[in-house]
N, C-alpha and C. Protein backbone atom coordinates (compact mmCIF):
# COMPACT_ATOMS: atom_id res chain seq x y z
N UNK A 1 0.84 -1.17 0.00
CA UNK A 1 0.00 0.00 0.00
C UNK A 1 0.89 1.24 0.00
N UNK A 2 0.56 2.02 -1.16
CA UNK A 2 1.36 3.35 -0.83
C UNK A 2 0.83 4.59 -0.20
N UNK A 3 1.87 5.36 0.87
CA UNK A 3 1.56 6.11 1.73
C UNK A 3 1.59 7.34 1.24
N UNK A 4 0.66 8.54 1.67
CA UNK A 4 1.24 9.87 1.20
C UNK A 4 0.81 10.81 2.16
N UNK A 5 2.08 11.26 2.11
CA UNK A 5 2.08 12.91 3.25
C UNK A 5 1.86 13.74 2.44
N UNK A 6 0.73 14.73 2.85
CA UNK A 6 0.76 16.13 2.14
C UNK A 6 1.39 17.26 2.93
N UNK A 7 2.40 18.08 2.61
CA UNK A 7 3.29 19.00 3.00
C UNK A 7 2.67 20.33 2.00
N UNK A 8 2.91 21.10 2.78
CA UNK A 8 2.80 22.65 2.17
C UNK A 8 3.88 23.37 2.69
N UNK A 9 4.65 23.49 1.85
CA UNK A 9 5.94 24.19 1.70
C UNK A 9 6.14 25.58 2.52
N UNK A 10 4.75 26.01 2.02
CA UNK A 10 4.86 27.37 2.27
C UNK A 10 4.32 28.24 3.69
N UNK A 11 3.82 27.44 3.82
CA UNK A 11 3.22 26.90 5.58
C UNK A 11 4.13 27.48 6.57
N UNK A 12 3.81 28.54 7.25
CA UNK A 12 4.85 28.28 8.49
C UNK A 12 4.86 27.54 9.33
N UNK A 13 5.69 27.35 9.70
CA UNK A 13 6.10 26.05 10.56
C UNK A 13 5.16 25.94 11.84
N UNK A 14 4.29 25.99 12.38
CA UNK A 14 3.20 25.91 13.04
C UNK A 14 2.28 25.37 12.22
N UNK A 15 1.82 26.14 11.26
CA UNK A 15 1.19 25.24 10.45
C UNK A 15 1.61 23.92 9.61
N UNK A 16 2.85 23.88 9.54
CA UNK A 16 3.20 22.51 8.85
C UNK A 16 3.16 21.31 10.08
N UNK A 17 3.48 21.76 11.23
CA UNK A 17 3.28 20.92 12.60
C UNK A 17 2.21 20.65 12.45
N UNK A 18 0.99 21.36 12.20
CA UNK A 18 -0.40 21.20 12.80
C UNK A 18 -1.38 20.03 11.30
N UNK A 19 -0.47 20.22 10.02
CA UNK A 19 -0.81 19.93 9.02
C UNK A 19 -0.42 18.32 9.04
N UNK A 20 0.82 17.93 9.78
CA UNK A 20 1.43 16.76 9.92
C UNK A 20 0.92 15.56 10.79
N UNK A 21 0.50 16.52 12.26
CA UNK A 21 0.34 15.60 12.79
C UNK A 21 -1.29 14.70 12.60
N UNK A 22 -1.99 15.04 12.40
CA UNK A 22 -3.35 14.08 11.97
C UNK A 22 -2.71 13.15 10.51
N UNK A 23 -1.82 13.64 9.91
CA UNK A 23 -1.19 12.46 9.16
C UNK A 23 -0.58 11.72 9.91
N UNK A 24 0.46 11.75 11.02
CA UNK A 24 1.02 11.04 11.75
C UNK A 24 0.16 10.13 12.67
N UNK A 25 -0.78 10.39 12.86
CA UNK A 25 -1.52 9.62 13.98
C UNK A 25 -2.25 8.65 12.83
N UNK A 26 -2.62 9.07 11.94
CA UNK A 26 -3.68 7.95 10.70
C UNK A 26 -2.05 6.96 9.99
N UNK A 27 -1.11 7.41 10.18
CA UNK A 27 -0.04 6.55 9.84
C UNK A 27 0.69 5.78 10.66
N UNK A 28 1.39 5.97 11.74
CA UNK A 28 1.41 4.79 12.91
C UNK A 28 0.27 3.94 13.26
N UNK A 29 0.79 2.92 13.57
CA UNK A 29 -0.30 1.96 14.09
C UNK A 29 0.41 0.69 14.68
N UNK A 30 0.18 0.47 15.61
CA UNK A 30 0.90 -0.74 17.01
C UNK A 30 1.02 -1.97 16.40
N UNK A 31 -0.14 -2.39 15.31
CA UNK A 31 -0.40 -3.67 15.01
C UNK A 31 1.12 -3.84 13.87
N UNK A 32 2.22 -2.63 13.48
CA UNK A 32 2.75 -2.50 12.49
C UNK A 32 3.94 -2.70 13.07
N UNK A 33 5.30 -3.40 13.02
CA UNK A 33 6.38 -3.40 13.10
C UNK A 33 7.01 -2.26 13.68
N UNK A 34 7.83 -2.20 14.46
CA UNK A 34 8.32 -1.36 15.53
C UNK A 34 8.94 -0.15 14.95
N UNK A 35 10.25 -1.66 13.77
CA UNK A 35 11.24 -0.50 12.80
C UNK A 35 10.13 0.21 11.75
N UNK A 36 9.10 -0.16 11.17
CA UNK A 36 8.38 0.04 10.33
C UNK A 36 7.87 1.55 10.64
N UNK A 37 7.47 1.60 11.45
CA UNK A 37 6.51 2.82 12.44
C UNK A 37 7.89 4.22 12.63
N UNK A 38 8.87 3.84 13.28
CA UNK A 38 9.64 4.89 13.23
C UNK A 38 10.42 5.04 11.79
N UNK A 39 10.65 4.39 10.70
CA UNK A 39 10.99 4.61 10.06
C UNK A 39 10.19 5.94 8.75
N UNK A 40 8.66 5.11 9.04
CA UNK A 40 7.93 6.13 8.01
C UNK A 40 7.89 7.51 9.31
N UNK A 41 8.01 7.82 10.55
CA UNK A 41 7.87 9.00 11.11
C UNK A 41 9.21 9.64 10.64
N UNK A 42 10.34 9.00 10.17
CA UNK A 42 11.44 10.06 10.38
C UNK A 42 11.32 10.43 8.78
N UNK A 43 10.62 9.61 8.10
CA UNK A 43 10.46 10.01 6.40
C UNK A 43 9.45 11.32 6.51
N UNK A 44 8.50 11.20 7.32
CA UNK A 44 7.32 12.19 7.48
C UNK A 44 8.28 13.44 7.52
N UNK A 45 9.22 13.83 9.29
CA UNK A 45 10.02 14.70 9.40
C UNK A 45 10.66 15.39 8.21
N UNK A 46 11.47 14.71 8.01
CA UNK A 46 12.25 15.09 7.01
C UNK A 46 11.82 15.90 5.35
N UNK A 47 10.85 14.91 4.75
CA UNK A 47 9.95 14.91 3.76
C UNK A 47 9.33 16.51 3.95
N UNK A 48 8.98 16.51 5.55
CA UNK A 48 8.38 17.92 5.48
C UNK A 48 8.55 19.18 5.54
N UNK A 49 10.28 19.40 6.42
CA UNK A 49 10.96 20.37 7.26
C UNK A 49 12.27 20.47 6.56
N UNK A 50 12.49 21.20 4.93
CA UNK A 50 13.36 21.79 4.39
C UNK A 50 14.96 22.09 5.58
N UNK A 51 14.92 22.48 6.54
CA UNK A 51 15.92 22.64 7.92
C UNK A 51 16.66 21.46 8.05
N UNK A 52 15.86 20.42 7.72
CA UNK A 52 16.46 19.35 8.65
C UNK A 52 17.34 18.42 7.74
N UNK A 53 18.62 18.47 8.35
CA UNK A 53 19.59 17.66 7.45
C UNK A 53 19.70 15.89 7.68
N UNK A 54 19.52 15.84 9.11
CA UNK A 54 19.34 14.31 9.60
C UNK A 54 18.19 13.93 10.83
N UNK A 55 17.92 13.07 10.32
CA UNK A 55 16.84 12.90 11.65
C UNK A 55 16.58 11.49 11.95
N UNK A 56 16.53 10.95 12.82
CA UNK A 56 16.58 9.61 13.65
C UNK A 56 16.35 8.83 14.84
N UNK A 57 15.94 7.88 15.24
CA UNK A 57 15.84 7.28 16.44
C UNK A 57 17.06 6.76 17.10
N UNK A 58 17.24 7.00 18.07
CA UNK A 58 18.34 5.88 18.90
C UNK A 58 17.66 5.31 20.10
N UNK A 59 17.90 4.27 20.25
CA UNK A 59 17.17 3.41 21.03
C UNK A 59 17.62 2.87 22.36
N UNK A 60 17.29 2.72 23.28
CA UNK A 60 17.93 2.46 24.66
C UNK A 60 18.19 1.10 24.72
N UNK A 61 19.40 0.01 25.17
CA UNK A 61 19.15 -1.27 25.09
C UNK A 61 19.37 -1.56 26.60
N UNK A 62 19.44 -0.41 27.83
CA UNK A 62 19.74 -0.94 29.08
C UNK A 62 20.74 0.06 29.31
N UNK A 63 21.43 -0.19 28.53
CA UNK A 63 23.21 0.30 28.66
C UNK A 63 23.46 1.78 28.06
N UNK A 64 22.60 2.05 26.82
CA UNK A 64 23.38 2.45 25.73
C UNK A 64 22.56 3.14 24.78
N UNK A 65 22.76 3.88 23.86
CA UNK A 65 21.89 4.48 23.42
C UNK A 65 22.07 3.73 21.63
N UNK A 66 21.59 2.75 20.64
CA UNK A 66 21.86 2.81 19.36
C UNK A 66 20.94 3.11 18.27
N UNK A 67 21.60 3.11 17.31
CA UNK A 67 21.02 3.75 16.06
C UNK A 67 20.17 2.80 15.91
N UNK A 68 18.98 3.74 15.26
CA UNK A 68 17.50 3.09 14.77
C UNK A 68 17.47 3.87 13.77
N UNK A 69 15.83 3.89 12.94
CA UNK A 69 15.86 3.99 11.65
C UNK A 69 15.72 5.57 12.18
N UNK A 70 16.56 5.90 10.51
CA UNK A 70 17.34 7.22 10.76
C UNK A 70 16.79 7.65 8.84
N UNK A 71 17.14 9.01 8.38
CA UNK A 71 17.18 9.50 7.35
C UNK A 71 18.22 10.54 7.06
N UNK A 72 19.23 11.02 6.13
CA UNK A 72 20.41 11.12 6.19
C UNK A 72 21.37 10.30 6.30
N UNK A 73 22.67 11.52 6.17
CA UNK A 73 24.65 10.64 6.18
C UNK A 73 24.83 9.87 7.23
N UNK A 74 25.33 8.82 7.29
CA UNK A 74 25.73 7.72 8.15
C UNK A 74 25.80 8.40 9.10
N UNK A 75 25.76 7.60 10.56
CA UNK A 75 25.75 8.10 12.23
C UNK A 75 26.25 7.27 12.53
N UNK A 76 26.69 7.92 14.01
CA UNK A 76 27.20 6.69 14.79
C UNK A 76 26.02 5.90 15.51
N UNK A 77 27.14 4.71 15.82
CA UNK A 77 25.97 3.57 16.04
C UNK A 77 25.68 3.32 17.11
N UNK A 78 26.52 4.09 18.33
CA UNK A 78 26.47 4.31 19.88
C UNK A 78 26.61 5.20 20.19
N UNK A 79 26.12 5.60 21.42
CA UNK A 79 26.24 6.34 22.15
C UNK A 79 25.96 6.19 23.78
N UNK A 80 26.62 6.91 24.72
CA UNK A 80 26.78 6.22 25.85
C UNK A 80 25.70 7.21 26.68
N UNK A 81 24.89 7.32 27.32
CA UNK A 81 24.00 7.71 28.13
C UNK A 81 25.02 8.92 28.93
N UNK A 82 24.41 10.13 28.94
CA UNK A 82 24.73 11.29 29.32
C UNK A 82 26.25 11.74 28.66
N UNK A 83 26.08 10.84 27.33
CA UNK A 83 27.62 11.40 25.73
C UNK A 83 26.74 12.53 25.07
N UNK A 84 27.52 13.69 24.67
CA UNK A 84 26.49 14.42 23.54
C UNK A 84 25.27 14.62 23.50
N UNK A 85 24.57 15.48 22.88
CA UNK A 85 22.65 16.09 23.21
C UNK A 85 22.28 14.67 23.54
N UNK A 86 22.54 13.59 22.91
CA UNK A 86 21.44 12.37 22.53
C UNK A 86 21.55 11.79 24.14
N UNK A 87 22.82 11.44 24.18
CA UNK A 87 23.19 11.25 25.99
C UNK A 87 22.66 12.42 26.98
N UNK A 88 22.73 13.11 26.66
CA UNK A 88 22.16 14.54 27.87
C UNK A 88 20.53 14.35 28.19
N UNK A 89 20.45 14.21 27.10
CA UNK A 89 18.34 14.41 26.85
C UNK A 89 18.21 12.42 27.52
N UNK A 90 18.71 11.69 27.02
CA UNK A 90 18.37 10.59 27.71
C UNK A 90 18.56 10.62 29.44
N UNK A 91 19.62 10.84 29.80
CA UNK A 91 20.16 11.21 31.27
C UNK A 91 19.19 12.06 31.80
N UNK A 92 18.70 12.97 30.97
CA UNK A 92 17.79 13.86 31.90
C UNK A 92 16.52 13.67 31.90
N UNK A 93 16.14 13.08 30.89
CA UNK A 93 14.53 12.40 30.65
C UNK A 93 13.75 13.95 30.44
N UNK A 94 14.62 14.76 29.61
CA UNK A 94 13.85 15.57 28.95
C UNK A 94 14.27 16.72 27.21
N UNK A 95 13.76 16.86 26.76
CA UNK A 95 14.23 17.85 25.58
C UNK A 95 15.41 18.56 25.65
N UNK A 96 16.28 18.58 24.80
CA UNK A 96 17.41 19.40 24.94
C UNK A 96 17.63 20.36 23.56
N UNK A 97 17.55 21.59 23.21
CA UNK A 97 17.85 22.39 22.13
C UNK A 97 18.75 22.61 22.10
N UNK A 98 19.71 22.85 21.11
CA UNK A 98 21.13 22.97 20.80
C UNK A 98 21.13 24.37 19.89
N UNK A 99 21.45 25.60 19.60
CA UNK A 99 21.43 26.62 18.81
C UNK A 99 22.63 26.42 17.55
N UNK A 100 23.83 26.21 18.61
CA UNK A 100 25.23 25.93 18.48
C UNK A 100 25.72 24.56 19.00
N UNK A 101 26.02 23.40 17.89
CA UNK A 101 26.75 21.95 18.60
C UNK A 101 28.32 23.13 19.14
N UNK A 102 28.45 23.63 18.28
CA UNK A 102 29.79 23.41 18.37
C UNK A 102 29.99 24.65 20.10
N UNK A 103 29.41 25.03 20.47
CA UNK A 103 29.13 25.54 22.14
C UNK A 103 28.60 24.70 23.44
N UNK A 104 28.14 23.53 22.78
CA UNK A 104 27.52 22.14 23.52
C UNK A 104 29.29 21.30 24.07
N UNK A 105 28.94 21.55 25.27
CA UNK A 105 30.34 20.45 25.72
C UNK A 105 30.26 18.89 25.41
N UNK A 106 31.03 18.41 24.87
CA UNK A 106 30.92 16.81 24.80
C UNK A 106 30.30 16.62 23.17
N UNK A 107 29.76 17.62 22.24
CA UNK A 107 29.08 17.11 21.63
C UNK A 107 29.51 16.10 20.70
N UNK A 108 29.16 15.28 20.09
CA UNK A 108 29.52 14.15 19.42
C UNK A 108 29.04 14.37 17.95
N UNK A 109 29.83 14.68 17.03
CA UNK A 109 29.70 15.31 15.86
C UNK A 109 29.98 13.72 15.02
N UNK A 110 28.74 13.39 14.67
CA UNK A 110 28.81 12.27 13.87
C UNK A 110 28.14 12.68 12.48
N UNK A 111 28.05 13.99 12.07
CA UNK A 111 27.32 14.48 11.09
C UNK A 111 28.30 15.49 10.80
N UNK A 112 29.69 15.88 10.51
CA UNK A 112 30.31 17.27 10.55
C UNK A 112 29.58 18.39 10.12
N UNK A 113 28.28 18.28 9.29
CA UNK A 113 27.91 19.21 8.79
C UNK A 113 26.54 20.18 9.97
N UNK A 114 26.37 19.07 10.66
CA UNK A 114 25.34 19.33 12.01
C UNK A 114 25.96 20.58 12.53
N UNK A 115 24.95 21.83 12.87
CA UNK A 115 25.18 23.04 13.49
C UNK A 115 24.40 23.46 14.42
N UNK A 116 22.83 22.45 14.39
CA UNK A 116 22.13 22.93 15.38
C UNK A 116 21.37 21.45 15.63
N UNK A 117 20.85 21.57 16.81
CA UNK A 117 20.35 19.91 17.24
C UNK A 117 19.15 20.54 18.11
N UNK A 118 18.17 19.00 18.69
CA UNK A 118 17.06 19.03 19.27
C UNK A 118 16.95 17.35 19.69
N UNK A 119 16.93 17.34 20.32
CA UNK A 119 16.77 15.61 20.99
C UNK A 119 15.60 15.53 21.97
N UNK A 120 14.78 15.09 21.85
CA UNK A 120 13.26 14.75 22.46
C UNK A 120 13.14 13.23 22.79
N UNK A 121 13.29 13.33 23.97
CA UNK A 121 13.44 11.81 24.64
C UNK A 121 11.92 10.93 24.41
N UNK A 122 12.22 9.70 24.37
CA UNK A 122 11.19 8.26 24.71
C UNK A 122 11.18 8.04 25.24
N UNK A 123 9.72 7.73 26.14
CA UNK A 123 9.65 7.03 27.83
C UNK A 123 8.39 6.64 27.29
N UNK A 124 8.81 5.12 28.20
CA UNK A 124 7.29 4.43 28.61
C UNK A 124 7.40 3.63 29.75
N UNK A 125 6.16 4.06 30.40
CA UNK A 125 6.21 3.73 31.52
C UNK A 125 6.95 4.99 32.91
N UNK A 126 7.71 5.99 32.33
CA UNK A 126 8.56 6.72 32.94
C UNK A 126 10.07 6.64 32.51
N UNK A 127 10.08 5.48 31.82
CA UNK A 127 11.65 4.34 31.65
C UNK A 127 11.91 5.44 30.38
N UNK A 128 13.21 4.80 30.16
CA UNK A 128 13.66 5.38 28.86
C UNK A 128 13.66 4.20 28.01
N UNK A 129 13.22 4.94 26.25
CA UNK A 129 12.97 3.86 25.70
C UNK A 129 13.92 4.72 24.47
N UNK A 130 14.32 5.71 24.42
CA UNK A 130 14.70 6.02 23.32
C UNK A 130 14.86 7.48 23.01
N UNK A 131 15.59 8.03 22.21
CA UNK A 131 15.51 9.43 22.01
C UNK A 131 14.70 10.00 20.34
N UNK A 132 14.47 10.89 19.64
CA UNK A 132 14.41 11.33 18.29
C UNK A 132 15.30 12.28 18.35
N UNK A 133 16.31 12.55 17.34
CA UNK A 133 17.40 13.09 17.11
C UNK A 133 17.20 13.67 16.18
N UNK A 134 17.47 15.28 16.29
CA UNK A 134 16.93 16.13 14.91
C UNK A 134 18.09 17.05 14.73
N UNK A 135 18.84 17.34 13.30
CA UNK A 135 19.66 17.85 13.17
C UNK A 135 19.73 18.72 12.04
N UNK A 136 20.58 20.13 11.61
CA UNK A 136 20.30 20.86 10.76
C UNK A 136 21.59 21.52 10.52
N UNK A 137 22.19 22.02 9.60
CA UNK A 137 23.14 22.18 8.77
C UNK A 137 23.33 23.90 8.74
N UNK A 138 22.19 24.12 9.49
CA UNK A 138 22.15 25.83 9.60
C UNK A 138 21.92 26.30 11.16
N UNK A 139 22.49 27.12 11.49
CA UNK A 139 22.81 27.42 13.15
C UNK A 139 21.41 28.14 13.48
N UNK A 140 21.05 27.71 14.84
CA UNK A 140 19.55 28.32 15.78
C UNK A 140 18.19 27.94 14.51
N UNK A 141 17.77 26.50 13.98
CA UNK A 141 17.33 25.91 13.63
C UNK A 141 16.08 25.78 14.28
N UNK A 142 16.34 25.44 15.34
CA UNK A 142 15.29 24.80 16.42
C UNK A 142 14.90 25.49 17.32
N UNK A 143 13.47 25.79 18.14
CA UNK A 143 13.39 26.60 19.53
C UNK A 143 12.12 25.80 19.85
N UNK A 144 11.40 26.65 20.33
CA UNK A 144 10.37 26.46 21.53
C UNK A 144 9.27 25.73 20.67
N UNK A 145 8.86 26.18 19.61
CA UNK A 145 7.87 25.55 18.60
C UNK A 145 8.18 24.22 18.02
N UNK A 146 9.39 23.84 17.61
CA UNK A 146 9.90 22.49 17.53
C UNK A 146 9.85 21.54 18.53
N UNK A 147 9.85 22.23 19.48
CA UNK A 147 9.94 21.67 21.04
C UNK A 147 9.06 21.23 21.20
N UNK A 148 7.80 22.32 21.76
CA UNK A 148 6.50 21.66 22.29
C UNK A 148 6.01 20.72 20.98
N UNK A 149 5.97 20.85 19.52
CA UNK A 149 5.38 20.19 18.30
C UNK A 149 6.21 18.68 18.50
N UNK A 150 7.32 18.33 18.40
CA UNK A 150 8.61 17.24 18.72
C UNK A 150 7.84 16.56 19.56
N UNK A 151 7.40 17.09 20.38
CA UNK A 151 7.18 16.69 22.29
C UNK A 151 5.82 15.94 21.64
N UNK A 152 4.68 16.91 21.09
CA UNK A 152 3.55 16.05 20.26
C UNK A 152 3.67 14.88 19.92
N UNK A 153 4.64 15.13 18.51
CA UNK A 153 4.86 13.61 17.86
C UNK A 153 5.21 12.73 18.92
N UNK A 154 6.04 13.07 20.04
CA UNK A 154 6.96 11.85 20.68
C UNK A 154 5.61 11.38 20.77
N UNK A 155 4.86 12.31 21.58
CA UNK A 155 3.74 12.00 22.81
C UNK A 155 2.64 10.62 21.75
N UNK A 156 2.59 11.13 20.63
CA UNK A 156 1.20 10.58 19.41
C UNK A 156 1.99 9.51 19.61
N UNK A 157 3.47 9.00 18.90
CA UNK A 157 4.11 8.07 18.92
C UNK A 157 4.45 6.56 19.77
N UNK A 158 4.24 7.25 21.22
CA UNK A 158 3.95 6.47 22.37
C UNK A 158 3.16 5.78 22.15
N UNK A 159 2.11 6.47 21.92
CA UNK A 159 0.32 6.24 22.04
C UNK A 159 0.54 4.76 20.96
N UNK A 160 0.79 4.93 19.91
CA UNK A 160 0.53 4.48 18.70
C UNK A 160 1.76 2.86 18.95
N UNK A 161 2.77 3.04 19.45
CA UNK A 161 3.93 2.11 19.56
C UNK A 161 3.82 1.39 21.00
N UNK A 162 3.05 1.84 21.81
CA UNK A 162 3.18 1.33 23.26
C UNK A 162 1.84 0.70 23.55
C-alpha cells in the first residue's frame, strides 16, 4: 500500500506541525512493526521540514543508546548515556535544544555538517525507551515551537507504539 504525506511548503512552521500531525496519527499503528513505524515517522520529518539535514531514532538497550531507523549521512551507532545532546536528553529524561553543537560540551559530531540539534526523549512507563534526534546544517534551527510540536509527535508516537 502506498503512503502519502501532504506538506505545504509554504506553511509556516506551526502550520506545517499542525498539518502533519493528523497524518502522523492515521499513519502509525501498534499492530505495524516497531522499525516500520519509526521509520515512516522520520520520512514524514524530514519529507516535510526543508531545515532538517538528519533525523533519527536511537534506542535504549539498558546500557546504551543505538542507532535506529534514521534519514540522512551515516551516524554513529552508539552512544553512551549522558555522551552528547542524545546522551544529555536521555540522562535527563527531557528535551534538549542545541542553537550551536559546536558551544555544547561533549558534543559528538557524527554528522560534521550538524550546526544545530534538538533531541526529544522516549519514555514508557517513565523508563527510557529512546531518544528522536533532529539535526540541521544551519545554526539556531530549532526553539520552543519544535519543542512543544517534537514533544507532540513523541507523545502521538507512544500512544501508537506502546
Amino acid at each position: 500500500m502506498a503512503e502519502t504525506i501532504i506538506v505545504d511548503k509554504n506553511l509556516s512552521i506551526v502550520e506545517q506541525y499542525e498539518m502533519i500531525i493528523p497524518q502522523i496519527k492515521s499513519l502509525l499503528d501498534k499492530r505495524e512493526n516497531l522499525i516500520s513505524n519509526l521509520s515512516n515517522l522520520t520520512a514524514v520529518l524530514k519529507q516535510t521540514f526543508d531545515k532538517i539535514s538528519w533525523v533519527g531514532f536511537y534506542l535504549f538497550d539498558g546500557e546504551k543508546l543505538y542507532l535506529g531507523p534514521f534519514q540522512g549521512k551515516v551516524a554513529c551507532t552508539t552512544i553512551e548515556i549522558g555522551k552528547g545532546v542524545c546522551g544529555a536528553s536521555a540522562l535527563r529524561k527531557e528535551t534538549v535544544v542545541v542553537p550551536d553543537v559546536n558551544k555544547f560540551p561533549g558534543h559528538i559530531f557524527c554528522d560534521a555538517d550538524s550546526k544545530s540539534e534538538i533531541v526529544v526523549p522516549i519514555l514508557k512507563d517513565g523508563s527510557l525507551f529512546g531518544v528522536l534526534d533532529v539535526d540541521s546544517a544551519e545554526y539556531n534551527s530549532f526553539n520552543e515551537t519544535d519543542k512543544k510540536y517534537l514533544g507532540k509527535i513523541i507523545e502521538i508516537l507512544s500512544t501508537k507504539i506502546f
